[in-house]
Protein backbone atom coordinates (compact mmCIF):
# COMPACT_ATOMS: atom_id res chain seq x y z
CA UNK A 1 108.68 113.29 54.87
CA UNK A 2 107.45 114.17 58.22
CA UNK A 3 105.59 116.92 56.88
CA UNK A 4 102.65 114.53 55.62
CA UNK A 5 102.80 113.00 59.72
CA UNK A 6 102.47 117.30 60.47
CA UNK A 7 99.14 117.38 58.30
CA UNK A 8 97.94 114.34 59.46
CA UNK A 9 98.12 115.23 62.76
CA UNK A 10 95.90 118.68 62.35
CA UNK A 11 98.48 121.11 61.07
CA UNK A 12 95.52 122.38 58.98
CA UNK A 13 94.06 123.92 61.96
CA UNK A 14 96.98 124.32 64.29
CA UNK A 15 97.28 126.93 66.48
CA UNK A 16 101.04 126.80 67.09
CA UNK A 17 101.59 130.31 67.42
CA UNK A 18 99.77 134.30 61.66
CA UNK A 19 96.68 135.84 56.80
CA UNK A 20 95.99 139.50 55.52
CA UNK A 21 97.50 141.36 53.36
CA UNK A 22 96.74 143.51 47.60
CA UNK A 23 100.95 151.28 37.55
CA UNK A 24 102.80 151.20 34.88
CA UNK A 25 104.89 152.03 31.74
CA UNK A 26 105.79 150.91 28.38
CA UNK A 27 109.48 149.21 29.76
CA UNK A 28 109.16 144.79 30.26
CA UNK A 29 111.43 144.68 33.38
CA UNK A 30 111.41 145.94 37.22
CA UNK A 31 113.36 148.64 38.09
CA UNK A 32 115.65 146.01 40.42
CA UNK A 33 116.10 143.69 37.15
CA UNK A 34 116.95 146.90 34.66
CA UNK A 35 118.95 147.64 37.20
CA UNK A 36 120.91 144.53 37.44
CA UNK A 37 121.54 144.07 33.22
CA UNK A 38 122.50 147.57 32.90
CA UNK A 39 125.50 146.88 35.72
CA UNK A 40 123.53 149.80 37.98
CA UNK A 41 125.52 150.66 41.24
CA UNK A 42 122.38 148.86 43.20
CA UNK A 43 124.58 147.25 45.57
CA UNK A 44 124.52 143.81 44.21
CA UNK A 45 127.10 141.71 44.32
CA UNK A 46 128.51 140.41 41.40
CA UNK A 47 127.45 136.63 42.46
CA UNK A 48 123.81 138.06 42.86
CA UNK A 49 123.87 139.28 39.35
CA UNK A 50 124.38 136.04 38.05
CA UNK A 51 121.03 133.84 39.91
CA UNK A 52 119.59 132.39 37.36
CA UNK A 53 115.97 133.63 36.29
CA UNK A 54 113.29 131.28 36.45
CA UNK A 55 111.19 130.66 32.94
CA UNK A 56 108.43 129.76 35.56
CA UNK A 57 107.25 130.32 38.96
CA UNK A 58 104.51 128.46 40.85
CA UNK A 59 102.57 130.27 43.68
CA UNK A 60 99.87 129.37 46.02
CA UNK A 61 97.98 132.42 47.71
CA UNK A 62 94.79 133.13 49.66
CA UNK A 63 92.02 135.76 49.06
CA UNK A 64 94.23 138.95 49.74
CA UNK A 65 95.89 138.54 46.48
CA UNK A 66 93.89 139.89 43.49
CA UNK A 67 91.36 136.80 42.90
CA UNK A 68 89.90 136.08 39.56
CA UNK A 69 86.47 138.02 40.25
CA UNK A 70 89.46 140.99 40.84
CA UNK A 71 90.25 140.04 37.01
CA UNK A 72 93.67 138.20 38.43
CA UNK A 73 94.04 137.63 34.61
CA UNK A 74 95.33 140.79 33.90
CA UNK A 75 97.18 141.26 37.08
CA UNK A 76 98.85 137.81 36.16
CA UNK A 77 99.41 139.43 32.65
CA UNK A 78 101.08 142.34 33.87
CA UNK A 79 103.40 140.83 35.83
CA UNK A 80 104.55 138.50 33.00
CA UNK A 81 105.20 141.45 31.07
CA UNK A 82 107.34 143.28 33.84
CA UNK A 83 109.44 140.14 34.60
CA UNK A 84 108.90 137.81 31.12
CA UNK A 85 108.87 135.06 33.65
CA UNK A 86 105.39 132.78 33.33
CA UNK A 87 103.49 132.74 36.67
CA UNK A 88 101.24 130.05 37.90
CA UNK A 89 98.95 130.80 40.66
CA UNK A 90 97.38 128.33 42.63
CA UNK A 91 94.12 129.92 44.82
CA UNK A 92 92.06 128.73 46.50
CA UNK A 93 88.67 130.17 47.82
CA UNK A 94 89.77 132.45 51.04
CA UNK A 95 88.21 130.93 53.76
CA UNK A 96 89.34 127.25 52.87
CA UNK A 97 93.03 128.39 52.30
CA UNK A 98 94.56 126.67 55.06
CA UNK A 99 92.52 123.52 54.42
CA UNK A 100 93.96 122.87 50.70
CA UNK A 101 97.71 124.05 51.65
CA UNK A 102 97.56 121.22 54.14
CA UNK A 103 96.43 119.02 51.77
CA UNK A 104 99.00 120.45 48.97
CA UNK A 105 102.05 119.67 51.35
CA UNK A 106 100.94 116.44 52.76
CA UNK A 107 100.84 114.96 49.10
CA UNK A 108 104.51 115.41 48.61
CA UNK A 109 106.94 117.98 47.30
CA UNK A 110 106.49 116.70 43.94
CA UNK A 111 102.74 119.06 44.04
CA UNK A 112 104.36 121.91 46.27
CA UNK A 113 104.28 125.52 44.63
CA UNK A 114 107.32 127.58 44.68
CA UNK A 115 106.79 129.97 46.67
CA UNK A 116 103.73 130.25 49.25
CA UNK A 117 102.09 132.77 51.46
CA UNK A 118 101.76 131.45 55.13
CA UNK A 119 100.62 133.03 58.25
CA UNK A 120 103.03 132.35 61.69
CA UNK A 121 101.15 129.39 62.76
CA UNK A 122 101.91 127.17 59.69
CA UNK A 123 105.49 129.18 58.96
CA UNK A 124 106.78 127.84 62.14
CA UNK A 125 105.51 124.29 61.85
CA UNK A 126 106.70 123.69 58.18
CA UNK A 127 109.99 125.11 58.71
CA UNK A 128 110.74 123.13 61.50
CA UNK A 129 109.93 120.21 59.30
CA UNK A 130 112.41 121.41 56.31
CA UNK A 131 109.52 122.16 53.89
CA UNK A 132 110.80 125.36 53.57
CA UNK A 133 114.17 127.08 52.47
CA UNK A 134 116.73 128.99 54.28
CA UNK A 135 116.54 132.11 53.03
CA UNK A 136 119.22 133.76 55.60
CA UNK A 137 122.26 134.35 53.46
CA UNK A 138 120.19 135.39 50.69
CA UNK A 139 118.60 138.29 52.36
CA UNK A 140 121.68 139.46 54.51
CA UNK A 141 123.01 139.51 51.03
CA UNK A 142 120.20 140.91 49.38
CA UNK A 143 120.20 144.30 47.34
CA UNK A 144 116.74 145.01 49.03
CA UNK A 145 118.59 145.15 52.19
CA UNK A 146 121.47 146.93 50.90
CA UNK A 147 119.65 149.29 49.36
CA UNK A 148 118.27 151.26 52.93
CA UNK A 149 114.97 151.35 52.10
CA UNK A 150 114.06 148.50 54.42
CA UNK A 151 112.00 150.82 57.56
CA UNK A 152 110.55 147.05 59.11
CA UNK A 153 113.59 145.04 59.68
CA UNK A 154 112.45 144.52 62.91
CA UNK A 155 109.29 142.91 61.42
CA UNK A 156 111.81 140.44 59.49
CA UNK A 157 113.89 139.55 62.26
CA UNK A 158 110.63 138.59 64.74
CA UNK A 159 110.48 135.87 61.95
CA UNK A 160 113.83 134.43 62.31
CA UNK A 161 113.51 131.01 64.16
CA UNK A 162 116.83 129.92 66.14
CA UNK A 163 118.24 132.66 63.70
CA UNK A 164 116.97 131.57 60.51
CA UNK A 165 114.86 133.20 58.46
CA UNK A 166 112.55 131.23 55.91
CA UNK A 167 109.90 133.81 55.02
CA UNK A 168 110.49 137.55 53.93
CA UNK A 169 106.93 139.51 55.78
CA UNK A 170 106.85 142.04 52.81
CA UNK A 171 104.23 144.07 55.39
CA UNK A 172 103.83 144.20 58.88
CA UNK A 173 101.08 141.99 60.40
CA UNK A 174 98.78 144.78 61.33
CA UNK A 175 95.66 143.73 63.53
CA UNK A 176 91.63 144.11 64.45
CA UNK A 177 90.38 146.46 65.93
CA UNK A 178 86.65 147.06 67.22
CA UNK A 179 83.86 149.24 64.62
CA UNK A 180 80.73 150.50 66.26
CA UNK A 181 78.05 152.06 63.71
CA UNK A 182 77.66 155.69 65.01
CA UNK A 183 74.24 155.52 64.08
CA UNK A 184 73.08 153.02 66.24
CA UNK A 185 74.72 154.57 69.29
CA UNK A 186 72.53 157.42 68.74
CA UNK A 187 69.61 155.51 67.92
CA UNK A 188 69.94 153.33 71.45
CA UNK A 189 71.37 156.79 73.21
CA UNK A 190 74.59 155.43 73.83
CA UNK A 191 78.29 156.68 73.97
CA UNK A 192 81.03 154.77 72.62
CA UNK A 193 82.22 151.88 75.35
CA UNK A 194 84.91 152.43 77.86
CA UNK A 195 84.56 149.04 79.71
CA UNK A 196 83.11 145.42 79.92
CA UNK A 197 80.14 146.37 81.35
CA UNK A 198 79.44 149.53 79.26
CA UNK A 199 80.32 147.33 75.63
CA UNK A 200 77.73 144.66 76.94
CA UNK A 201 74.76 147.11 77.53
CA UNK A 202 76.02 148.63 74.31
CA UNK A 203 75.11 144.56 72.62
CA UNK A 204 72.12 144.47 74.85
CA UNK A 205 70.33 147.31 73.45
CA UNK A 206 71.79 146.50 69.87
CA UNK A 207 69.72 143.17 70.20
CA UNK A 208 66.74 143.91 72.28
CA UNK A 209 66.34 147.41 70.79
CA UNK A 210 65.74 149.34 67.83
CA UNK A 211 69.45 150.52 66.51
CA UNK A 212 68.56 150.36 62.92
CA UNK A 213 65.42 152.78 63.20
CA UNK A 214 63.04 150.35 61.65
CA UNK A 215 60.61 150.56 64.18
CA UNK A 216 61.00 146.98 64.81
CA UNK A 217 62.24 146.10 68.43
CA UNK A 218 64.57 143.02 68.38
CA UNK A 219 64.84 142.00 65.01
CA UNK A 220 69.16 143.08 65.11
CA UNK A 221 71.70 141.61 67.42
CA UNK A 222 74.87 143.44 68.63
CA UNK A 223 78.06 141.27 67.46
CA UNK A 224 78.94 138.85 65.03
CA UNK A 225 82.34 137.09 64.00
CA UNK A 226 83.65 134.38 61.64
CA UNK A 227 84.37 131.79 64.48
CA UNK A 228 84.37 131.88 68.45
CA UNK A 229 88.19 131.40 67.78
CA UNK A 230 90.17 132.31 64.86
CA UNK A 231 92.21 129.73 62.58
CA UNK A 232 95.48 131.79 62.76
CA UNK A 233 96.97 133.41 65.66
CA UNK A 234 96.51 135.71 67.44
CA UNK A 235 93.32 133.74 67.62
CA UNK A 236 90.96 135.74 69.36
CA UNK A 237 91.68 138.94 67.55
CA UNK A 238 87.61 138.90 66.52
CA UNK A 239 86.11 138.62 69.82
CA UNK A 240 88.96 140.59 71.97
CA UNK A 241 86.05 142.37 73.97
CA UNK A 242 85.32 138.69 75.47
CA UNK A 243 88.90 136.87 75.55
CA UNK A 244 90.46 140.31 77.02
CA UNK A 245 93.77 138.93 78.64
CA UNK A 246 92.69 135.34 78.08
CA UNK A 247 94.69 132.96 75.10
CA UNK A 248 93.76 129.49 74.18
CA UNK A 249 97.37 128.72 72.83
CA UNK A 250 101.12 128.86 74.00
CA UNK A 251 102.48 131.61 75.92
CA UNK A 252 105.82 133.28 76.86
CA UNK A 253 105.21 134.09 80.72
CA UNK A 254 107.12 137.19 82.44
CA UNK A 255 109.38 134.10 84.26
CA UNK A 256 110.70 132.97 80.71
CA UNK A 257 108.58 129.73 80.59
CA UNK A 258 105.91 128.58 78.75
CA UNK A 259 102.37 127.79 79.48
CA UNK A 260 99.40 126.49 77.43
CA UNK A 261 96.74 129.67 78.10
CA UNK A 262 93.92 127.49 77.25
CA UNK A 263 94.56 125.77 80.99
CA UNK A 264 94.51 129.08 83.14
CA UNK A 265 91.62 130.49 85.15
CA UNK A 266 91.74 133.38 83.05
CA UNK A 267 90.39 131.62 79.62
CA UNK A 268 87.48 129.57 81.60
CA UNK A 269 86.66 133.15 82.60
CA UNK A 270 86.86 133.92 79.00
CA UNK A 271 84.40 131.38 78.01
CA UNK A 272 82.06 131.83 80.41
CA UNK A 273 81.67 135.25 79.22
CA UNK A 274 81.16 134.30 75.72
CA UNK A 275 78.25 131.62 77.06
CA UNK A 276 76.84 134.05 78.76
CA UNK A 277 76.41 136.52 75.54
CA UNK A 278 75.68 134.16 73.43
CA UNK A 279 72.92 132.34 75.49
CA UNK A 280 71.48 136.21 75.74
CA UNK A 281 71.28 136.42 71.66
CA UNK A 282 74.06 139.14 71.86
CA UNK A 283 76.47 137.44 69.75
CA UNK A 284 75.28 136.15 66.30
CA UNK A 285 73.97 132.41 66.26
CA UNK A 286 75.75 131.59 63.10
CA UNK A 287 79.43 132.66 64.70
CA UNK A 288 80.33 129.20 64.19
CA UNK A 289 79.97 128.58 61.08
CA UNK A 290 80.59 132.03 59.64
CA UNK A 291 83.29 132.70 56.93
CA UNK A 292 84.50 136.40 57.03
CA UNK A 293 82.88 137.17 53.91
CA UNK A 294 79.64 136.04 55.74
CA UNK A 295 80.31 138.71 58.58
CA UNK A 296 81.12 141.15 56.23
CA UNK A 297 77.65 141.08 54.43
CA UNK A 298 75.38 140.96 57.26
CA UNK A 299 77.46 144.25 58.83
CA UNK A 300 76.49 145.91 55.34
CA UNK A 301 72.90 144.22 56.10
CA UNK A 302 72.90 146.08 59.09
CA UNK A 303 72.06 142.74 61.17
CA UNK A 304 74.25 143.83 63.19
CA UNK A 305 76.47 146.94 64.98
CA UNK A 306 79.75 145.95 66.35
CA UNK A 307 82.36 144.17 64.15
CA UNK A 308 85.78 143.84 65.07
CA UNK A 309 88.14 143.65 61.81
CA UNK A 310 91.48 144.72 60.21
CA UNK A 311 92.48 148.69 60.84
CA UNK A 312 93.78 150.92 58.45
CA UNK A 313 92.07 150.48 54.65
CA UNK A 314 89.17 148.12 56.21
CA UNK A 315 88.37 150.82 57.91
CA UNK A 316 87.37 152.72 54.43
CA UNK A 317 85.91 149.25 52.75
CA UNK A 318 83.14 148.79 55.17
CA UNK A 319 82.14 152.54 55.04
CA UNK A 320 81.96 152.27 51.43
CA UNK A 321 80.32 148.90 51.37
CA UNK A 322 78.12 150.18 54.12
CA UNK A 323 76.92 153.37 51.74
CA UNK A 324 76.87 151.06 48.65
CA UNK A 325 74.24 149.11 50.42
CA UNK A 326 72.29 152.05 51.72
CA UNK A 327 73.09 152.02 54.93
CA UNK A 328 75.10 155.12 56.69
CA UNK A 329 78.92 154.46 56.54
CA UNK A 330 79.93 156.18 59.65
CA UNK A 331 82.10 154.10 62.37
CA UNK A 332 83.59 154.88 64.96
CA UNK A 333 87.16 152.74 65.36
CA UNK A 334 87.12 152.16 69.61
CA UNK A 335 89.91 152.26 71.91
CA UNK A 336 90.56 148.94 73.55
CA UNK A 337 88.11 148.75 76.38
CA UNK A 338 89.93 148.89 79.82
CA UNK A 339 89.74 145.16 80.69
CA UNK A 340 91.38 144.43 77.41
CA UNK A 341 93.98 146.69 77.63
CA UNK A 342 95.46 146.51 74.04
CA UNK A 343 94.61 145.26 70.82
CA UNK A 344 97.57 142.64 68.98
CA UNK A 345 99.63 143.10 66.21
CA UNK A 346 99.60 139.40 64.55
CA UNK A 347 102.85 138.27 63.45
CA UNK A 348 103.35 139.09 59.97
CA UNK A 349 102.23 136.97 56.96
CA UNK A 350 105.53 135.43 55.25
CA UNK A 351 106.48 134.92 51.50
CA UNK A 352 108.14 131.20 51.95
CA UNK A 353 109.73 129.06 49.21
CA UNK A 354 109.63 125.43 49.38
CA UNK A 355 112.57 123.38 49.98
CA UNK A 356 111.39 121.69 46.44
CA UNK A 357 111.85 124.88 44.48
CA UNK A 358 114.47 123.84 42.01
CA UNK A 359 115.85 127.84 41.99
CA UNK A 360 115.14 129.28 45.12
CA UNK A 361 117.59 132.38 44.34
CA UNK A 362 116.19 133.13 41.34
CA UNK A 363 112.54 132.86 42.78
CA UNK A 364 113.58 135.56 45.89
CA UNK A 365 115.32 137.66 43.73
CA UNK A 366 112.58 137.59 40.85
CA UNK A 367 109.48 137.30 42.57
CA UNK A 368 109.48 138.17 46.31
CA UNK A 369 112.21 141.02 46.45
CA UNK A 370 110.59 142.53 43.43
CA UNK A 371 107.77 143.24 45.13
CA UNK A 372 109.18 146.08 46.89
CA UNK A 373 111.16 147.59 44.05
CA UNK A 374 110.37 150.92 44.87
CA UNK A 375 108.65 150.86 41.15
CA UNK A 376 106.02 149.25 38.59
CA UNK A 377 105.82 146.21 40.18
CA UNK A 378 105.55 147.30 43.96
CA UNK A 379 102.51 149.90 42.22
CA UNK A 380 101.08 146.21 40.72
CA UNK A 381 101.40 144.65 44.25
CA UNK A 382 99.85 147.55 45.27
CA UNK A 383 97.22 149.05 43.60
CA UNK A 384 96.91 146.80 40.72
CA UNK A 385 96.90 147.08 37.37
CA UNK A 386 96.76 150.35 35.71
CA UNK A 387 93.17 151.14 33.63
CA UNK A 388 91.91 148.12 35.47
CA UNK A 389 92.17 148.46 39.49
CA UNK A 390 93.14 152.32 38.81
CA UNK A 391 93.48 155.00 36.46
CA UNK A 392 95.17 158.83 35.80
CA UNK A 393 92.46 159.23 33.59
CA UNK A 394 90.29 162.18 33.45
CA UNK A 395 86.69 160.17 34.44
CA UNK A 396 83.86 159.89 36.82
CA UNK A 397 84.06 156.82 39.49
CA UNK A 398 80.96 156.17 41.21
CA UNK A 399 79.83 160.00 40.54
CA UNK A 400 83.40 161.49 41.46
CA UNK A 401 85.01 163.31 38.93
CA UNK A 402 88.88 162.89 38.47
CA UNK A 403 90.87 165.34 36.45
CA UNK A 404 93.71 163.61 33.91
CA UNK A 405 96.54 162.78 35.68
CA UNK A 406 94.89 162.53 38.91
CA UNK A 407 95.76 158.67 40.50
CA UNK A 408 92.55 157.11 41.48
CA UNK A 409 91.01 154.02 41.89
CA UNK A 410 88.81 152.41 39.54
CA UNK A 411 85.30 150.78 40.94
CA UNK A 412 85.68 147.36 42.03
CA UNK A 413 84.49 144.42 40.27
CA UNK A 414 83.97 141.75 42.60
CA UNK A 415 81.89 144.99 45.09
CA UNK A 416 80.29 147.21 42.42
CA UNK A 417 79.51 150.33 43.67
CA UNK A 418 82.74 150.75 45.76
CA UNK A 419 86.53 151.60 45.22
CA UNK A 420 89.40 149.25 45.41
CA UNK A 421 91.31 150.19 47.99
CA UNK A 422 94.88 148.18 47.80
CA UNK A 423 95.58 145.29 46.50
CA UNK A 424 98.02 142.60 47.84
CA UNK A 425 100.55 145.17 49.77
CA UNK A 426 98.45 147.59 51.79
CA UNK A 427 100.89 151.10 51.38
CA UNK A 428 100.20 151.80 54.87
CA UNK A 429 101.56 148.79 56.16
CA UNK A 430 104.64 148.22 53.71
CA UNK A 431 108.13 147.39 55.24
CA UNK A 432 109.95 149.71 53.24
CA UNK A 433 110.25 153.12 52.21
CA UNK A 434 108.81 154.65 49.12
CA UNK A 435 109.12 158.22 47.84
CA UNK A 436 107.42 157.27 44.14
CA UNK A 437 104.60 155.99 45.63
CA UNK A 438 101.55 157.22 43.37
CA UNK A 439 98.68 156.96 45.85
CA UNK A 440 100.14 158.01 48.94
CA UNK A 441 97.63 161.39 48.66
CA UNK A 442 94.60 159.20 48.44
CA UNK A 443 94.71 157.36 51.86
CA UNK A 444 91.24 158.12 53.64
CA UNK A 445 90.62 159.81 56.55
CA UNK A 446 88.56 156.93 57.93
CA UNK A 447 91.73 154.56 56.98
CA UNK A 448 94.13 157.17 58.56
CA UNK A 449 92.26 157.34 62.04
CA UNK A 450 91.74 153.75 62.39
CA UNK A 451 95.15 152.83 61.93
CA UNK A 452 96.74 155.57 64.18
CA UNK A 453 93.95 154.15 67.41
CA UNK A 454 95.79 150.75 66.66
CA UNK A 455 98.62 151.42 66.40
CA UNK A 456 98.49 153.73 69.21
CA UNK A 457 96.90 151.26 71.59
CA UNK A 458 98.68 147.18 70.05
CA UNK A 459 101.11 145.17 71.46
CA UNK A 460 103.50 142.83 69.11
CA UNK A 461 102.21 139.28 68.84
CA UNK A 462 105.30 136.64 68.90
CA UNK A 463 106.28 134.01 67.50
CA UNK A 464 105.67 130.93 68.91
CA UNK A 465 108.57 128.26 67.96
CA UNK A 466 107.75 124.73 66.81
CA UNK A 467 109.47 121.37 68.34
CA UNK A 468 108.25 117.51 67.61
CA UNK A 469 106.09 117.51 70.13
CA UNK A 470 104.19 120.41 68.44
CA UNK A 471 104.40 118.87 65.41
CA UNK A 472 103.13 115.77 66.55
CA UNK A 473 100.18 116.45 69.11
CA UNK A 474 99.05 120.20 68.41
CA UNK A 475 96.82 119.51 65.66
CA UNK A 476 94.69 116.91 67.94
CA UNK A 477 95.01 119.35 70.42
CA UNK A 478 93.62 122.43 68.42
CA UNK A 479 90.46 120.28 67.02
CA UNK A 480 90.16 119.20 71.01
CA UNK A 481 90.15 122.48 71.90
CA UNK A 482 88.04 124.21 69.46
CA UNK A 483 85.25 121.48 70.17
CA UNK A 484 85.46 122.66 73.86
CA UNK A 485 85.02 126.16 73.21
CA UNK A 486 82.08 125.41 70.89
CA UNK A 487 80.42 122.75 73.46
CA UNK A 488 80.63 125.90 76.06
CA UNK A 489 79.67 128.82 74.09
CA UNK A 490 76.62 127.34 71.71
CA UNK A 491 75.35 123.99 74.03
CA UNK A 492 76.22 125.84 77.18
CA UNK A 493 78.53 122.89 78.34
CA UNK A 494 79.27 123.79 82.51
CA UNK A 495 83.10 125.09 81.97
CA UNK A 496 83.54 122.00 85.19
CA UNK A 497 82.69 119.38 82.08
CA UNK A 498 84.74 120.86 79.61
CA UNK A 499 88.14 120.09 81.67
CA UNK A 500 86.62 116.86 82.40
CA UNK A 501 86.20 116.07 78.92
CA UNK A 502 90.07 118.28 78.07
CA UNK A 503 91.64 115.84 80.60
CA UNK A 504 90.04 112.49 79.71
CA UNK A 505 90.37 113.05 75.91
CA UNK A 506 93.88 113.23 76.17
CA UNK A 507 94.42 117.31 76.18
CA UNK A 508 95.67 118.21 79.19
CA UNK A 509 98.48 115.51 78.62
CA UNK A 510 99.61 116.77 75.03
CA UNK A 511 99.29 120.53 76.03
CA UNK A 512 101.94 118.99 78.89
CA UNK A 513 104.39 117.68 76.46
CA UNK A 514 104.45 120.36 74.29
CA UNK A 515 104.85 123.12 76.83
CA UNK A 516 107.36 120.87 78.29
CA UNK A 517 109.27 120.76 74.69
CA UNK A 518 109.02 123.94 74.38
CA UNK A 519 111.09 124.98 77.54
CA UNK A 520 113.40 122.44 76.73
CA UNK A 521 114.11 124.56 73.91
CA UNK A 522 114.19 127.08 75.31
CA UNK A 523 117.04 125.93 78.29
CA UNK A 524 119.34 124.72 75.58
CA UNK A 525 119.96 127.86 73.86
């Protein structure tokens, strides 16, 4: 299959065109499936009622499902005992996600799970190569559709590719935006940045100054991030301040055509302002090689200030994580600087099944539409298992008392000395509408205003569609690419040398035929 020639090529790292995302009673079954036996007026069809449930479903996931330090054990359990279906999940570590799902499909459909998480980028490449199954039918059918509680259709149909959909987003795809510690602002006697210039002396003084109030000039630096380009699109979501209206992938220009950003003026202007910060020690000399998680723990470190990472709930993770560690949790969430304009709004992570599932209705209907039932298993997806990842107990979290009955959640076990959050399905985010949701009065403040400045101030990513071409060259391209960036931003490569080396290496002519592959695709609608 031509989905092993897709790996082979790079589709572990492609940048084609996106992955975030993680209550009960004494009944077995979702409210959907009760629903269903008991011949409920749900508005399924009589030939839905009869899919056949699976005895066993086999997922893979990433980090933002509850992971074993999370106890995934008992959030495994749980579901078993809502569904009596057995559930295999396949995860591996977070950062290397992408890495061992390209392996997993390149070694044949005999070893593919049933149903996967994917971001755009690999979405749009694997369905184009038939890994994945047409779903179409089966949602326009669907009771989850029927049933009006769907509020992001919109976010479902920006994933339909030449009108097929093969991936139900079960949130919308949210997106970064930039945390300053209010603390060091006042430390360095600075305001909050409203431009380029003012968000560079703000990283100047974070690095050459004293922002932590250790008495120790220069021993902090201003910004840090887990790669000089992301893995996923939209890419340069961690560095926006830098990139600003620069993109190092394909793009839909205002004429209808498309053009490979990494070639225009606008991204070697991009770079050379990355060189330039990073030469000056403003940007964090281990960007490169950082993992999130790495980034994460030097911000509650306090290495360093500015951090640019998912709104909404992250918002309240890093000032707990912050205070767990001793440091002061206050952030302030910025507005997009002027030259940047807007922050993006990824395209939404996807549930997929693989064309090699042997019952792909009865995985939808059983697994992925189930997790927006409106009911114990959307609170699983949720918040997680109840007693474990939260309580209505009366007790004392991390020296807050909670009276009985009050929903709270229960101190984390992979970050003692915070509160889980979410789980999988971030509430805030969630596609569809629902009334019985048990923690919708527990949403902090800090959450709340981070989201509304982002959402206030994004534009929508889109979907960039896949062709042979793509397929066949982007992966080389990507690894070309990435190299590039890295020669310019950590050797200090002249940007002149960089398109020497993009053209004689062979970019310049497979960013051609793809662009040119895509607009053929584009004419022949």
């Amino acid at each position: 299959m031509r989905v092993k020639k897709m790996f082979a090529a790079g589709m572990a790292v492609t940048m084609a065109a996106s992955v975030a995302l993680s209550g009960c009673s004494s009944s077995s079954k979702t409210t959907a499936e009760s629903n269903a036996e008991s011949g409920a007026a749900t508005g399924e069809t009589t030939a839905k009622s009869e899919v056949k449930k699976p005895e066993k479903i086999t997922i893979m996931v990433n980090g933002t499902v509850t992971t074993k330090a999370n106890n995934r054990d008992a959030f495994e359990k749980r579901w078993e005992e809502l569904t009596g279906i057995d559930l295999e999940i396949i995860q591996p570590d977070h950062d290397a996600y992408f890495d061992v799902m390209g392996q997993t499909f390149a070694s044949g459909p005999e070893n593919w799970p049933d149903a996967i998480l994917l971001s755009s980028s690999y979405y749009t490449g694997y369905a184009q190569e038939g890994a994945l199954w047409d779903m179409t039918d089966t949602w326009n059918n669907s009771e989850l559709k029927a049933s009006g509680r769907v509020t992001g259709e919109e976010v479902i149909d920006n994933m339909k590719i030449d009108g097929k959909l093969y991936g139900l987003p079960v949130t919308r795809g949210n997106g970064c935006i930039t945390y300053v510690k209010k603390k060091w602002l006042d430390n360095v006697g600075l305001e909050a940045p409203e431009t380029y210039e003012e968000y560079l002396n703000m990283l100047k003084a974070f690095t050459e100054g004293d922002p932590d109030g250790n008495g120790v000039n220069g021993d902090t630096y201003g910004v840090s991030a887990a790669g000089f380009i992301g893995q996923e699109a939209p890419f340069t979501n961690y560095l926006p301040e830098f990139y600003q209206d620069a993109y190092p992938s394909f793009e839909l220009g205002a004429d209808g055509k498309w053009f490979d950003g990494f070639t225009e003026d606008s991204f070697k202007s991009a770079l050379t302002r990355l060189r330039e910060a990073y030469a000056a020690g403003y940007i964090d000399k281990e960007t490169l090689t950082n993992g999130t998680k790495d980034c994460r723990n030097k911000f509650y470190e306090d290495k360093f200030g500015v951090f640019t990472y998912w709104a909404g709930t992250w918002a309240t993770n890093l000032k707990n994580n912050l205070e767990a560690n001793g440091r002061d949790g206050e952030l302030i969430p910025l507005k997009p600087i002027k030259e940047l304009g807007s922050y993006v709004e990824r395209t939404a992570p996807v549930w997929s099944i693989t064309s090699s599932c042997e019952n792909p209705e009865g995985v939808y209907k059983y697994f992925i539409e189930s997790m927006l039932d409106g009911g114990e298993m959307e609170t699983l997806w949720s918040y997680g298992v109840e007693d474990v990842h939260w309580s209505k107990k009366a007790e004392t979290i991390l020296d807050k008392p909670y009276k009985e009955g009050e929903f709270h959640q229960r101190e984390s076990l992979e970050q003692p000395g915070t509160q889980y959050t979410k789980q999988h399905i971030d509430p805030m985010l969630s596609i569809v509408k629902w009334d019985g949701d048990p923690g919708k009065d527990t949403v902090a403040e800090s959450a709340k205003e981070s989201q509304l400045i982002f959402n206030e101030n994004c534009r929508q990513d889109i979907i960039v569609p896949s062709s042979d071409a793509m397929a066949t060259y982007n992966g080389d391209l990507t690894t070309l690419k990435n190299s590039i960036i890295a020669d310019v931003v950590v050797q200090g490569t002249s940007i002149e040398e960089a398109y020497k080396r993009f053209e004689s290496e062979g970019g310049a002519k497979w960013s051609k035929l793809i662009v040119d592959s895509l607009n053929e695709k584009a004419s022949a609608k």
